[in-house]
PDB file of N, CA and C in Angstrom:
ATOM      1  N   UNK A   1       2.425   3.123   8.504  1.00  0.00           N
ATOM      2  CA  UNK A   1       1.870   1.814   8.827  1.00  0.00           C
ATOM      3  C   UNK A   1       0.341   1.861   8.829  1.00  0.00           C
ATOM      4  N   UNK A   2      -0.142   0.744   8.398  1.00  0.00           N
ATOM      5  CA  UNK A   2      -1.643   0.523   8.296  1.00  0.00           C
ATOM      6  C   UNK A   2      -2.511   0.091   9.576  1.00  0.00           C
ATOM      7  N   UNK A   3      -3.285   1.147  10.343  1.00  0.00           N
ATOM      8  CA  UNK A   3      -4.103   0.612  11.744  1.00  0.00           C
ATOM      9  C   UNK A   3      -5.403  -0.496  11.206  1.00  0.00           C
ATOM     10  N   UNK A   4      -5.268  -0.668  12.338  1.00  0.00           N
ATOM     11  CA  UNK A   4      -6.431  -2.126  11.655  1.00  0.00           C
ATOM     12  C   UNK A   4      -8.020  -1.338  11.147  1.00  0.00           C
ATOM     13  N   UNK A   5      -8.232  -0.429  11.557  1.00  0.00           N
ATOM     14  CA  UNK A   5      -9.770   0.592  11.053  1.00  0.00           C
ATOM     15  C   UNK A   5      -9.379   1.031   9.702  1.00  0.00           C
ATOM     16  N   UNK A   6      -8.084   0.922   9.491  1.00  0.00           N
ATOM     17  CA  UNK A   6      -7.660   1.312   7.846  1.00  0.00           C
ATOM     18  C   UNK A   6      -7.606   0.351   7.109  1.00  0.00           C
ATOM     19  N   UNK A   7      -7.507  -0.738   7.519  1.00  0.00           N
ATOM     20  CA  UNK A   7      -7.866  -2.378   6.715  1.00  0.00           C
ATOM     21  C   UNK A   7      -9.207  -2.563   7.082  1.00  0.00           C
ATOM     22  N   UNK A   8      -9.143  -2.459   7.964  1.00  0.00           N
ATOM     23  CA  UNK A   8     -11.237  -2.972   8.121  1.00  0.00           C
ATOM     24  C   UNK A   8     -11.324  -2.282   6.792  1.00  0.00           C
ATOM     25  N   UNK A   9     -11.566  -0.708   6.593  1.00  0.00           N
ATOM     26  CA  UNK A   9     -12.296  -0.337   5.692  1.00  0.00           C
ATOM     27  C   UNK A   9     -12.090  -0.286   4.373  1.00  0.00           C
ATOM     28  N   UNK A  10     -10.790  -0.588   4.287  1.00  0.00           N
ATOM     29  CA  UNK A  10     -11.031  -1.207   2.481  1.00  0.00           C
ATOM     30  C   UNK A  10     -11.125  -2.338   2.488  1.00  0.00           C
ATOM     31  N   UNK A  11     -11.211  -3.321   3.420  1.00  0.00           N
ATOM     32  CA  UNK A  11     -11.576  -4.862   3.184  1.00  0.00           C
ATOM     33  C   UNK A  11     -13.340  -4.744   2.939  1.00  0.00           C
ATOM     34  N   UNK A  12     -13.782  -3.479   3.782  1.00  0.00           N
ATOM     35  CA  UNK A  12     -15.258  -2.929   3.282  1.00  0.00           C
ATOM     36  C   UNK A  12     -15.651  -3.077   2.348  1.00  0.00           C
ATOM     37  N   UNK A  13     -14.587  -1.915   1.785  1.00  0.00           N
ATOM     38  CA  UNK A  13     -14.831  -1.402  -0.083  1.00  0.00           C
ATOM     39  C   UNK A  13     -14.794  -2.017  -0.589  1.00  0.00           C
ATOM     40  N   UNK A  14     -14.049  -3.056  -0.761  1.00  0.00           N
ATOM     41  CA  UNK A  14     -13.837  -4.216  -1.498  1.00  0.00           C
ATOM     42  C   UNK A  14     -14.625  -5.265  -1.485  1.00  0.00           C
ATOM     43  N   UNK A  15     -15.293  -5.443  -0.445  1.00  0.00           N
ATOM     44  CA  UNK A  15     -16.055  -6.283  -0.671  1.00  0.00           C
ATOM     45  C   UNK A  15     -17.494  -6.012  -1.234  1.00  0.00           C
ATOM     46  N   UNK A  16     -18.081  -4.351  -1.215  1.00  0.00           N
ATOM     47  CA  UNK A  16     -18.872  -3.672  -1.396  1.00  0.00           C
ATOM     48  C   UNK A  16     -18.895  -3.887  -3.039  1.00  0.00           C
ATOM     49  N   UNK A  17     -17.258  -3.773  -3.346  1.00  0.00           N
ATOM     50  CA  UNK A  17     -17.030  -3.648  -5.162  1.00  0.00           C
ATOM     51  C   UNK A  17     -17.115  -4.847  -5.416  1.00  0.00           C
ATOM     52  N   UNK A  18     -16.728  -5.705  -4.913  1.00  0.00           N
ATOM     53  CA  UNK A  18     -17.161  -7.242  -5.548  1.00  0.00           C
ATOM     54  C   UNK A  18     -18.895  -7.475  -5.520  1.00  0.00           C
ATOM     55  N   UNK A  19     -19.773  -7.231  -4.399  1.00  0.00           N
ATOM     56  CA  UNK A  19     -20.564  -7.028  -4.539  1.00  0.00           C
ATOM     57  C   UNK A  19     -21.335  -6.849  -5.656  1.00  0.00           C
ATOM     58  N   UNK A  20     -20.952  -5.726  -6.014  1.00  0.00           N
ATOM     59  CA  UNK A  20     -21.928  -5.102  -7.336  1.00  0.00           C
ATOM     60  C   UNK A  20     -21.459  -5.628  -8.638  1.00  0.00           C
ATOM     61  N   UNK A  21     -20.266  -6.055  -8.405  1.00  0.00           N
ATOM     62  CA  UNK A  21     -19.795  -7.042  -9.694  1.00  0.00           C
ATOM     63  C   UNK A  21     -20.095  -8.223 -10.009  1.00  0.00           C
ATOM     64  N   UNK A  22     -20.907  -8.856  -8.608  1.00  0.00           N
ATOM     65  CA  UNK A  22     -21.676  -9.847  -8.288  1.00  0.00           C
ATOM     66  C   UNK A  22     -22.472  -9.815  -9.121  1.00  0.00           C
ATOM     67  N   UNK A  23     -23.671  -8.851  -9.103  1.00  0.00           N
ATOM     68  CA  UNK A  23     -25.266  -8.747  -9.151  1.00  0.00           C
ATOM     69  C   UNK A  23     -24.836  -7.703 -10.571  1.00  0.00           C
ATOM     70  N   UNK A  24     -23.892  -7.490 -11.128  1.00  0.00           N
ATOM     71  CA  UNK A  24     -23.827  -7.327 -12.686  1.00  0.00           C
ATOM     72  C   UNK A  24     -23.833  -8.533 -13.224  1.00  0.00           C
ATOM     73  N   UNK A  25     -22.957  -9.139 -12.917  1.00  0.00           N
ATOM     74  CA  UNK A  25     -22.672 -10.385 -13.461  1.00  0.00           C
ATOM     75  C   UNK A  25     -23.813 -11.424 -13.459  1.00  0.00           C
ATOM     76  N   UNK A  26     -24.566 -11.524 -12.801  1.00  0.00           N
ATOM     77  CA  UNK A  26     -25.738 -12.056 -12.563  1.00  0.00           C
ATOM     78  C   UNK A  26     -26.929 -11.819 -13.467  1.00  0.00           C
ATOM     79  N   UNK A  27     -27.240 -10.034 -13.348  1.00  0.00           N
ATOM     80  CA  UNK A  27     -27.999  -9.540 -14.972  1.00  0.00           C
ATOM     81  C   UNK A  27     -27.776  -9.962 -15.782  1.00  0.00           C
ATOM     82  N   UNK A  28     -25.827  -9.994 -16.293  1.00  0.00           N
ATOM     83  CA  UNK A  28     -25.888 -10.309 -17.411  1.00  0.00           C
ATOM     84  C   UNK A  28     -25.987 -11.683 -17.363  1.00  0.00           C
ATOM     85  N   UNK A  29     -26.109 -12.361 -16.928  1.00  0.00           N
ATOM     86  CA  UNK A  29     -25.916 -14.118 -17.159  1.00  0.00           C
ATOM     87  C   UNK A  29     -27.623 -14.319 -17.265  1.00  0.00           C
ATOM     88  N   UNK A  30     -28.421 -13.393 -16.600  1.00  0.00           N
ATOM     89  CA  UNK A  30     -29.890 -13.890 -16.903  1.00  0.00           C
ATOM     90  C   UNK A  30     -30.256 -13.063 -17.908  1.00  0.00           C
ATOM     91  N   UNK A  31     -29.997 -11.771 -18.562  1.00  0.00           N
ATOM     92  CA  UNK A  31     -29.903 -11.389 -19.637  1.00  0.00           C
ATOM     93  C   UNK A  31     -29.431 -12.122 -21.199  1.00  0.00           C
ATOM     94  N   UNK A  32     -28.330 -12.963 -20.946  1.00  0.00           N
ATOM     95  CA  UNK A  32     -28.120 -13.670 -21.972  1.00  0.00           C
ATOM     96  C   UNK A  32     -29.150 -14.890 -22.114  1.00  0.00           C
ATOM     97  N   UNK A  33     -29.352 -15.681 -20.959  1.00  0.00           N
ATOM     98  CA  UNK A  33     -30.169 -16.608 -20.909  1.00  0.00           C
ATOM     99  C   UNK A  33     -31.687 -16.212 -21.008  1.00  0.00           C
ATOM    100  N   UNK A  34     -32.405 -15.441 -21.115  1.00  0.00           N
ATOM    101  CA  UNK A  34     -33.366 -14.886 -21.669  1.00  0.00           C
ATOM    102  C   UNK A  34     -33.505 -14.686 -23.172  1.00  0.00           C
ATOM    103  N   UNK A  35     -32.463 -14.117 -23.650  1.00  0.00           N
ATOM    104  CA  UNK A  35     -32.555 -13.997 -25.139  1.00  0.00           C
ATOM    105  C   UNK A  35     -32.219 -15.185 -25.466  1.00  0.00           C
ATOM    106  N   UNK A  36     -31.531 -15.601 -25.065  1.00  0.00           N
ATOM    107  CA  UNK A  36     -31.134 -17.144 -25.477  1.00  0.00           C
ATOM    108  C   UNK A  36     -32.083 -18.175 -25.847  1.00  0.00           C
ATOM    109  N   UNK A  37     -33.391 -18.097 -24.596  1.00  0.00           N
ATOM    110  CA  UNK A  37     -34.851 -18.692 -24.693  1.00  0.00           C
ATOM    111  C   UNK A  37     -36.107 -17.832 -25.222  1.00  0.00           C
ATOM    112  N   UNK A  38     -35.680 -16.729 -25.572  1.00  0.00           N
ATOM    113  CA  UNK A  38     -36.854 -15.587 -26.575  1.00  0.00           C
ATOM    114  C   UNK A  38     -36.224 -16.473 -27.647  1.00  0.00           C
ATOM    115  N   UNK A  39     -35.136 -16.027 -28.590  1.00  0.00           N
ATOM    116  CA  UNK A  39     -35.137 -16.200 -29.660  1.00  0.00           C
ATOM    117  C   UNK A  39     -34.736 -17.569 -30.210  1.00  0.00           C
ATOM    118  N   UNK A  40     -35.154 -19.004 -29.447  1.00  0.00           N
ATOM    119  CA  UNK A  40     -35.425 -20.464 -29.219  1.00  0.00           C
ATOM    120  C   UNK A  40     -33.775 -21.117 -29.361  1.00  0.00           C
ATOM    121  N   UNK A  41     -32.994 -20.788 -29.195  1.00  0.00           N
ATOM    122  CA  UNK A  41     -31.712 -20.945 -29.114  1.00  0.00           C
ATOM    123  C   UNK A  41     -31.310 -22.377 -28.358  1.00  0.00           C
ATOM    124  N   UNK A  42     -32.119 -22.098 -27.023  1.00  0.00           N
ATOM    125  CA  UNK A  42     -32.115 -22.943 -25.624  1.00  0.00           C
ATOM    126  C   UNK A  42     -33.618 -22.683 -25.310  1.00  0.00           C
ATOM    127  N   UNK A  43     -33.728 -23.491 -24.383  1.00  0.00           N
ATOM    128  CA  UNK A  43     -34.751 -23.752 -23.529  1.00  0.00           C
ATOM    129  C   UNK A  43     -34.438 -23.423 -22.289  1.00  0.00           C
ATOM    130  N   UNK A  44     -35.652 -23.197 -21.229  1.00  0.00           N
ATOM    131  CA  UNK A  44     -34.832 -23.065 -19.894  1.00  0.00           C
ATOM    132  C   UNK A  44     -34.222 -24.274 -19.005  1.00  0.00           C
ATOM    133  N   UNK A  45     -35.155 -25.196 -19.634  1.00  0.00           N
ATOM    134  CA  UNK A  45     -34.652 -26.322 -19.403  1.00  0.00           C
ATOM    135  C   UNK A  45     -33.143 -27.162 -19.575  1.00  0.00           C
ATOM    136  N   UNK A  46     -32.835 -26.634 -20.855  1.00  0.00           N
ATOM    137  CA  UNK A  46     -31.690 -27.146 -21.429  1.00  0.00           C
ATOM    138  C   UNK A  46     -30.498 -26.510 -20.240  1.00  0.00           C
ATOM    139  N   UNK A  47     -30.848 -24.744 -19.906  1.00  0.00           N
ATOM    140  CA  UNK A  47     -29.841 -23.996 -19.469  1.00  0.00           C
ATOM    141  C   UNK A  47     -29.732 -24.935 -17.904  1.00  0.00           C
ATOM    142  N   UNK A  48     -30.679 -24.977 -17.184  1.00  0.00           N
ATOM    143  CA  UNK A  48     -31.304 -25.488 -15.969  1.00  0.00           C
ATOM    144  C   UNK A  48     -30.403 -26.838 -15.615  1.00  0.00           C
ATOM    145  N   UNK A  49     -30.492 -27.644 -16.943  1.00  0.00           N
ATOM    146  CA  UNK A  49     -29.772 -28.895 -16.794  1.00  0.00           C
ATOM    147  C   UNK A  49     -27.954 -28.613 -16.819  1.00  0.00           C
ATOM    148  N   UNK A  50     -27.714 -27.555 -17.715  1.00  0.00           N
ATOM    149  CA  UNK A  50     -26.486 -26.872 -18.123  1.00  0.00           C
ATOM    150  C   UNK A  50     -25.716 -26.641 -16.544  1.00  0.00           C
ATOM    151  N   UNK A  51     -26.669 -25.846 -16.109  1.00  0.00           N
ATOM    152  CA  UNK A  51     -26.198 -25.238 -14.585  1.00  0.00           C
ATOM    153  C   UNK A  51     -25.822 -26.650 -13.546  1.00  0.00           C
ATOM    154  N   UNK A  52     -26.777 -27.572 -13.541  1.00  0.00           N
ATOM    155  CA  UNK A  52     -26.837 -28.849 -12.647  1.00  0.00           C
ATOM    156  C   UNK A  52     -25.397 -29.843 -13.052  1.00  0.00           C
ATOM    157  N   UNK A  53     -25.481 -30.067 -14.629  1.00  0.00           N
ATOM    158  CA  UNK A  53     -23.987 -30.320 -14.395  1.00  0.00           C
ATOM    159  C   UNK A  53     -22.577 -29.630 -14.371  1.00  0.00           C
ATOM    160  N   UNK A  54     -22.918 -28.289 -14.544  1.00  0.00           N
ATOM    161  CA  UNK A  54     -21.447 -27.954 -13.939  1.00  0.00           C
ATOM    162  C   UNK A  54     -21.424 -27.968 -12.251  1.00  0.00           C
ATOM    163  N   UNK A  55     -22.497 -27.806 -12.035  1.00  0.00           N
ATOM    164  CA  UNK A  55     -22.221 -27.818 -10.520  1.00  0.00           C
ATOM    165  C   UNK A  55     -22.084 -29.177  -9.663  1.00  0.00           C
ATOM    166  N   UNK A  56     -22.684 -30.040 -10.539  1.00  0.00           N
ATOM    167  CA  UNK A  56     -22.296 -31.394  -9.732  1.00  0.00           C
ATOM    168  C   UNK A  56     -20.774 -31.653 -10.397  1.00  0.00           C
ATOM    169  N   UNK A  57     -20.227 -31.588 -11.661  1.00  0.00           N
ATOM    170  CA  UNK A  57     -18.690 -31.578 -11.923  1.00  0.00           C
ATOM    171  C   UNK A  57     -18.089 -31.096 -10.794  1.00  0.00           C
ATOM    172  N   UNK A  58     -18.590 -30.010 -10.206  1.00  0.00           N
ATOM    173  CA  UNK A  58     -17.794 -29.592  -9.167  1.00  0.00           C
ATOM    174  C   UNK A  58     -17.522 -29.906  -8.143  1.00  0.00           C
ATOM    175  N   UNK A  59     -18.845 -30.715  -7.350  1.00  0.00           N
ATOM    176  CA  UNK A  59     -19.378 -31.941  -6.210  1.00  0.00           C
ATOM    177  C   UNK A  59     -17.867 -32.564  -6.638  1.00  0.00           C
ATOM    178  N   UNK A  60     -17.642 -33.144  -7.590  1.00  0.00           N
ATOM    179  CA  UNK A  60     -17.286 -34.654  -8.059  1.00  0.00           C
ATOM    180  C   UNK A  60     -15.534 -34.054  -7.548  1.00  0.00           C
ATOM    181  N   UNK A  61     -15.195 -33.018  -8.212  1.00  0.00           N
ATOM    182  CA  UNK A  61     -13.768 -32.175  -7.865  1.00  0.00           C
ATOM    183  C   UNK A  61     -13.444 -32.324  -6.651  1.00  0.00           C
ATOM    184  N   UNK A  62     -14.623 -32.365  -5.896  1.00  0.00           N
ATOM    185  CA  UNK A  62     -13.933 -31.733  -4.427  1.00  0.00           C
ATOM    186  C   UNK A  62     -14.079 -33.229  -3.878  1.00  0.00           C
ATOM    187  N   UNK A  63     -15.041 -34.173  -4.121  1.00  0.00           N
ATOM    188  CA  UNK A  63     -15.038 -35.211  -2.856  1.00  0.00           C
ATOM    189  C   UNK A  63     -14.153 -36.527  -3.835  1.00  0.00           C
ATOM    190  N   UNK A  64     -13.532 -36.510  -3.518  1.00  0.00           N
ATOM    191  CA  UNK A  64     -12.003 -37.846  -4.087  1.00  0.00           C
ATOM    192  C   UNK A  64     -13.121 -39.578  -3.916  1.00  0.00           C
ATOM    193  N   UNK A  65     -13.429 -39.208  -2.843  1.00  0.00           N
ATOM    194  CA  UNK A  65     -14.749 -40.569  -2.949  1.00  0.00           C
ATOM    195  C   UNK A  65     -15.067 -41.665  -4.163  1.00  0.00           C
ATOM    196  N   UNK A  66     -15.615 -40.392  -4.904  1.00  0.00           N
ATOM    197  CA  UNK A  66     -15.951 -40.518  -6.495  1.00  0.00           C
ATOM    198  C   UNK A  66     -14.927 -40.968  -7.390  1.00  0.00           C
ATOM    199  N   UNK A  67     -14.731 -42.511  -8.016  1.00  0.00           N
ATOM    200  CA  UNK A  67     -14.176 -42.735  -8.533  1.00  0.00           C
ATOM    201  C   UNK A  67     -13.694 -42.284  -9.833  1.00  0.00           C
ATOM    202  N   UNK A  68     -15.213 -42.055 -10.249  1.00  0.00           N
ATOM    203  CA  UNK A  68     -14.699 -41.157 -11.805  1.00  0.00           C
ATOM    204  C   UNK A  68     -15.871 -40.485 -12.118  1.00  0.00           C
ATOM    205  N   UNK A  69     -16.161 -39.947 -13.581  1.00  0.00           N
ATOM    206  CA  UNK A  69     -17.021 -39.543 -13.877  1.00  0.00           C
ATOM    207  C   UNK A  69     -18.899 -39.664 -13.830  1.00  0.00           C
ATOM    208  N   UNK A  70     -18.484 -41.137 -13.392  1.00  0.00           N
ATOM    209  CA  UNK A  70     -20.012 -42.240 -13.651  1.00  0.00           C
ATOM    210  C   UNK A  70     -20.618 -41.473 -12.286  1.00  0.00           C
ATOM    211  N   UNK A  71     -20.644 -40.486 -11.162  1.00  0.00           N
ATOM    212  CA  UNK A  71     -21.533 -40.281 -10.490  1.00  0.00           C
ATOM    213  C   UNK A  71     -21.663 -40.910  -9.390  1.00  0.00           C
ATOM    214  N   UNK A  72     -20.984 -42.432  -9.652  1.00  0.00           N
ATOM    215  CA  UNK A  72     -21.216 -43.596  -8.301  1.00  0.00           C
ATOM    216  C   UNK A  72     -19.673 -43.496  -7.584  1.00  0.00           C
ATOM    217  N   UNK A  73     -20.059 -43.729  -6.030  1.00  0.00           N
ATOM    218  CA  UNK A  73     -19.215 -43.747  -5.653  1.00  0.00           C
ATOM    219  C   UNK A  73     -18.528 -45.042  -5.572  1.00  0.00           C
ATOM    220  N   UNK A  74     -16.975 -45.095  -5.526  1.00  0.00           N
ATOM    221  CA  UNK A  74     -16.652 -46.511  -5.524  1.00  0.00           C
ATOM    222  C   UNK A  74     -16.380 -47.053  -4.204  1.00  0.00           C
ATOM    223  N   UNK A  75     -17.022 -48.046  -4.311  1.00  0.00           N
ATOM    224  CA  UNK A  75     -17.413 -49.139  -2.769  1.00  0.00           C
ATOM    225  C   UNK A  75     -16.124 -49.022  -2.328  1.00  0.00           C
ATOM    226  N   UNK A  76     -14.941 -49.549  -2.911  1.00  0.00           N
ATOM    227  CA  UNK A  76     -13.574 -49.890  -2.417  1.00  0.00           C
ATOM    228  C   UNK A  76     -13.306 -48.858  -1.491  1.00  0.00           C
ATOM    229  N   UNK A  77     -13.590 -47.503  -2.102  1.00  0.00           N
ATOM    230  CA  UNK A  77     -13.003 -45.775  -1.325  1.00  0.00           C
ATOM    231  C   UNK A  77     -13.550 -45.750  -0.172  1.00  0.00           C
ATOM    232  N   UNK A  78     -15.259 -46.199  -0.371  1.00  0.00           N
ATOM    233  CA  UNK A  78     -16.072 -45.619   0.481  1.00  0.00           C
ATOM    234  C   UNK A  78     -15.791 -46.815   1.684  1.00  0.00           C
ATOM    235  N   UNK A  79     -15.385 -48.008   1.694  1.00  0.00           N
ATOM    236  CA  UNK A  79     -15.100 -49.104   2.955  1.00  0.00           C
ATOM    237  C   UNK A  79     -13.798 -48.648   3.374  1.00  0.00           C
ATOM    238  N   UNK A  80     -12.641 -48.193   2.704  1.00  0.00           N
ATOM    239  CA  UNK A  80     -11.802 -47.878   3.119  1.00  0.00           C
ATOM    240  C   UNK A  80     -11.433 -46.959   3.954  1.00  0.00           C
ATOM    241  N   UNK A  81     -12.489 -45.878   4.105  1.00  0.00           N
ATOM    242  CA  UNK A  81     -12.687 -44.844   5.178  1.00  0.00           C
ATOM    243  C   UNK A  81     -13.154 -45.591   6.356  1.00  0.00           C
ATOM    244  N   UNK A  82     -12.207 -45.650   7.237  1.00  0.00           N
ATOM    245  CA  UNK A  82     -12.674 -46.876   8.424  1.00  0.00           C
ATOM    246  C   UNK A  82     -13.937 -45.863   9.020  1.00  0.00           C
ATOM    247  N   UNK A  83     -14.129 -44.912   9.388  1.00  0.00           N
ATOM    248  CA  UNK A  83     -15.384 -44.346  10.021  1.00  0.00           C
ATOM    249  C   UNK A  83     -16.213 -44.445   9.287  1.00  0.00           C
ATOM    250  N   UNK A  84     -16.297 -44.666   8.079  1.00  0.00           N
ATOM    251  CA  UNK A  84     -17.460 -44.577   7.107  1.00  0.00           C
ATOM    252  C   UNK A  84     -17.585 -46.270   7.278  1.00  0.00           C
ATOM    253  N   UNK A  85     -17.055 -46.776   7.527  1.00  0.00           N
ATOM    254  CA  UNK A  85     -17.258 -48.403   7.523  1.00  0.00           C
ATOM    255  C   UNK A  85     -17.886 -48.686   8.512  1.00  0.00           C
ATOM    256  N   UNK A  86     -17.348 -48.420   9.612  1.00  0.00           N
ATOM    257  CA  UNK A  86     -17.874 -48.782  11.078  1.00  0.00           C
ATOM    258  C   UNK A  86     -19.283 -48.289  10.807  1.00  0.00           C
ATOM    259  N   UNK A  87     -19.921 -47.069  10.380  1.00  0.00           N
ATOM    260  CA  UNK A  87     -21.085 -46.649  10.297  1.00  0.00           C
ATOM    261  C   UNK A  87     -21.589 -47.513   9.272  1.00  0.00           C
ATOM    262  N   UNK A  88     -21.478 -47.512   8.095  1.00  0.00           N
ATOM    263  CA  UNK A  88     -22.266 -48.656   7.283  1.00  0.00           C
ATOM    264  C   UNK A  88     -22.496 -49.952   8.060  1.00  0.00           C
ATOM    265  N   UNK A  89     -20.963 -50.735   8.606  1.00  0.00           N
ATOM    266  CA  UNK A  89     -21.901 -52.258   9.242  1.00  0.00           C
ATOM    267  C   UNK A  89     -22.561 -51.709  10.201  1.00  0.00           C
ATOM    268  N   UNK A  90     -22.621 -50.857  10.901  1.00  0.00           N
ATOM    269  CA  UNK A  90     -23.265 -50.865  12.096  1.00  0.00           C
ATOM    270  C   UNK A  90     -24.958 -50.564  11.711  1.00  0.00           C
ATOM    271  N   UNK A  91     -25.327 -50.051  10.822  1.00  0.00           N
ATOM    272  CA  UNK A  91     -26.537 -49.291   9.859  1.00  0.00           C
ATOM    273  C   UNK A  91     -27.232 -50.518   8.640  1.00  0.00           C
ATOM    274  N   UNK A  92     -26.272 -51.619   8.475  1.00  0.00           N
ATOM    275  CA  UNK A  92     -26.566 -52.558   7.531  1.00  0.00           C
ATOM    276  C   UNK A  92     -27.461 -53.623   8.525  1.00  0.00           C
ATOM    277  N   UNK A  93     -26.539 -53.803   9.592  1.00  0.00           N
ATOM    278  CA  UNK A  93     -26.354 -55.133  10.379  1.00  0.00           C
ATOM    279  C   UNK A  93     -25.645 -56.312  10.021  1.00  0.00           C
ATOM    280  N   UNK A  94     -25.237 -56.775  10.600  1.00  0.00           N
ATOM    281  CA  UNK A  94     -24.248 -58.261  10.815  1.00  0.00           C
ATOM    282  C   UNK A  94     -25.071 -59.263   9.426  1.00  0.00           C
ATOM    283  N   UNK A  95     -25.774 -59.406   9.405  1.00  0.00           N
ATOM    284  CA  UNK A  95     -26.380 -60.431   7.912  1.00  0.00           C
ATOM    285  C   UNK A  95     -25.818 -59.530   6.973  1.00  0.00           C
ATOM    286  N   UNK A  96     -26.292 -58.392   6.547  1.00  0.00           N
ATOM    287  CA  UNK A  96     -25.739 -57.362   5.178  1.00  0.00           C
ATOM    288  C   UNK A  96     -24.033 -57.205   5.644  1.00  0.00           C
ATOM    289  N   UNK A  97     -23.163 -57.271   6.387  1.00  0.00           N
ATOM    290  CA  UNK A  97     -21.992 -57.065   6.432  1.00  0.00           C
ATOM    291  C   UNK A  97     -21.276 -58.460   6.074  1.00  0.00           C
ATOM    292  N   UNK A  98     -21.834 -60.001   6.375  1.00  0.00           N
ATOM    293  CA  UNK A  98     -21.328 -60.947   5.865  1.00  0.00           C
ATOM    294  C   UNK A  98     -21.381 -61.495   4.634  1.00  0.00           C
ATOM    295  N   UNK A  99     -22.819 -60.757   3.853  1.00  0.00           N
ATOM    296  CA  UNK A  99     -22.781 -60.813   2.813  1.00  0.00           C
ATOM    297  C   UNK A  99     -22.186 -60.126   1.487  1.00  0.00           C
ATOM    298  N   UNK A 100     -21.776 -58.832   2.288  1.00  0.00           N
ATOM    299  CA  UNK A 100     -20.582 -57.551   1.674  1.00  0.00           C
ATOM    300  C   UNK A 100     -19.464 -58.874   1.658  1.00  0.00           C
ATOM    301  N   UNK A 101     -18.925 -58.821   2.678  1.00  0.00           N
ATOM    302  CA  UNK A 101     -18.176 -60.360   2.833  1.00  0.00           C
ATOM    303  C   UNK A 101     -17.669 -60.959   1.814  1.00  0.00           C
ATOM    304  N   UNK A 102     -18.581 -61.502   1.681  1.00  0.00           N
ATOM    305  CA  UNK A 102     -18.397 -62.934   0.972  1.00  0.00           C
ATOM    306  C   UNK A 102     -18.784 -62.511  -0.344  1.00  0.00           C
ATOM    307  N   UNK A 103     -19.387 -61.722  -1.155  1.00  0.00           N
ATOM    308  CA  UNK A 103     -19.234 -61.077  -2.246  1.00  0.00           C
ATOM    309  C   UNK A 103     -17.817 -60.347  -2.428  1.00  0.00           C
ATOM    310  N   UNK A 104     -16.992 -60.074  -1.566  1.00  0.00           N
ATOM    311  CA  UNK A 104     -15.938 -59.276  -2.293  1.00  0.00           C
ATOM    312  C   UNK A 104     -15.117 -59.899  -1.901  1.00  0.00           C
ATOM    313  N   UNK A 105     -14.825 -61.266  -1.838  1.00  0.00           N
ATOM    314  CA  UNK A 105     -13.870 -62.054  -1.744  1.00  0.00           C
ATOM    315  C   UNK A 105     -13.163 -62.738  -2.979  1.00  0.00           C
TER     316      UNK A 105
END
């Protein structure tokens, strides 16, 4: 049977080995992207923007909010979260909440 100082320490190692597989992986990803912008392939810019939307794709994955691709969230989702509502009229005030109102009627 396995004592828990015998799991501590390969949960160690293991994380020690992911580690360095980390910060390889990392060289090589700024290694490629270097030659990539030596020999005019890309820009850093281009890569920069590259990185921003996969990572907001990913924003968009996780929060359901987001109706679709367009970035905006859709009003309908976002009123329908009653705590998120109560905080908007309360943050708008009573004039901006009758006029939400009477526009989405």
């Amino acid at each position: 049977p396995m004592v828990a100082s015998d799991l501590l320490a390969r949960h160690v190692l293991l994380a020690e080995k992911q580690q360095v597989e980390i910060e390889r992986l990392r060289d090589e990803g700024t290694a490629l992207c270097e030659c990539l912008v030596a020999t005019g392939v890309l820009t850093r810019d281009a890569i920069d923007a590259m990185l921003h939307r996969i990572r907001f794709e990913k924003v968009l994955d996780k929060h359901p909010l987001f109706s679709d691709r367009s970035g905006f969230p859709c009003l309908a989702k976002l009123v329908s979260a009653h705590e998120l509502s109560i905080a908007i009229a309360g943050s708008a005030g009573a004039d901006a909440v009758r006029c939400l109102c009477s526009a989405s009627k």
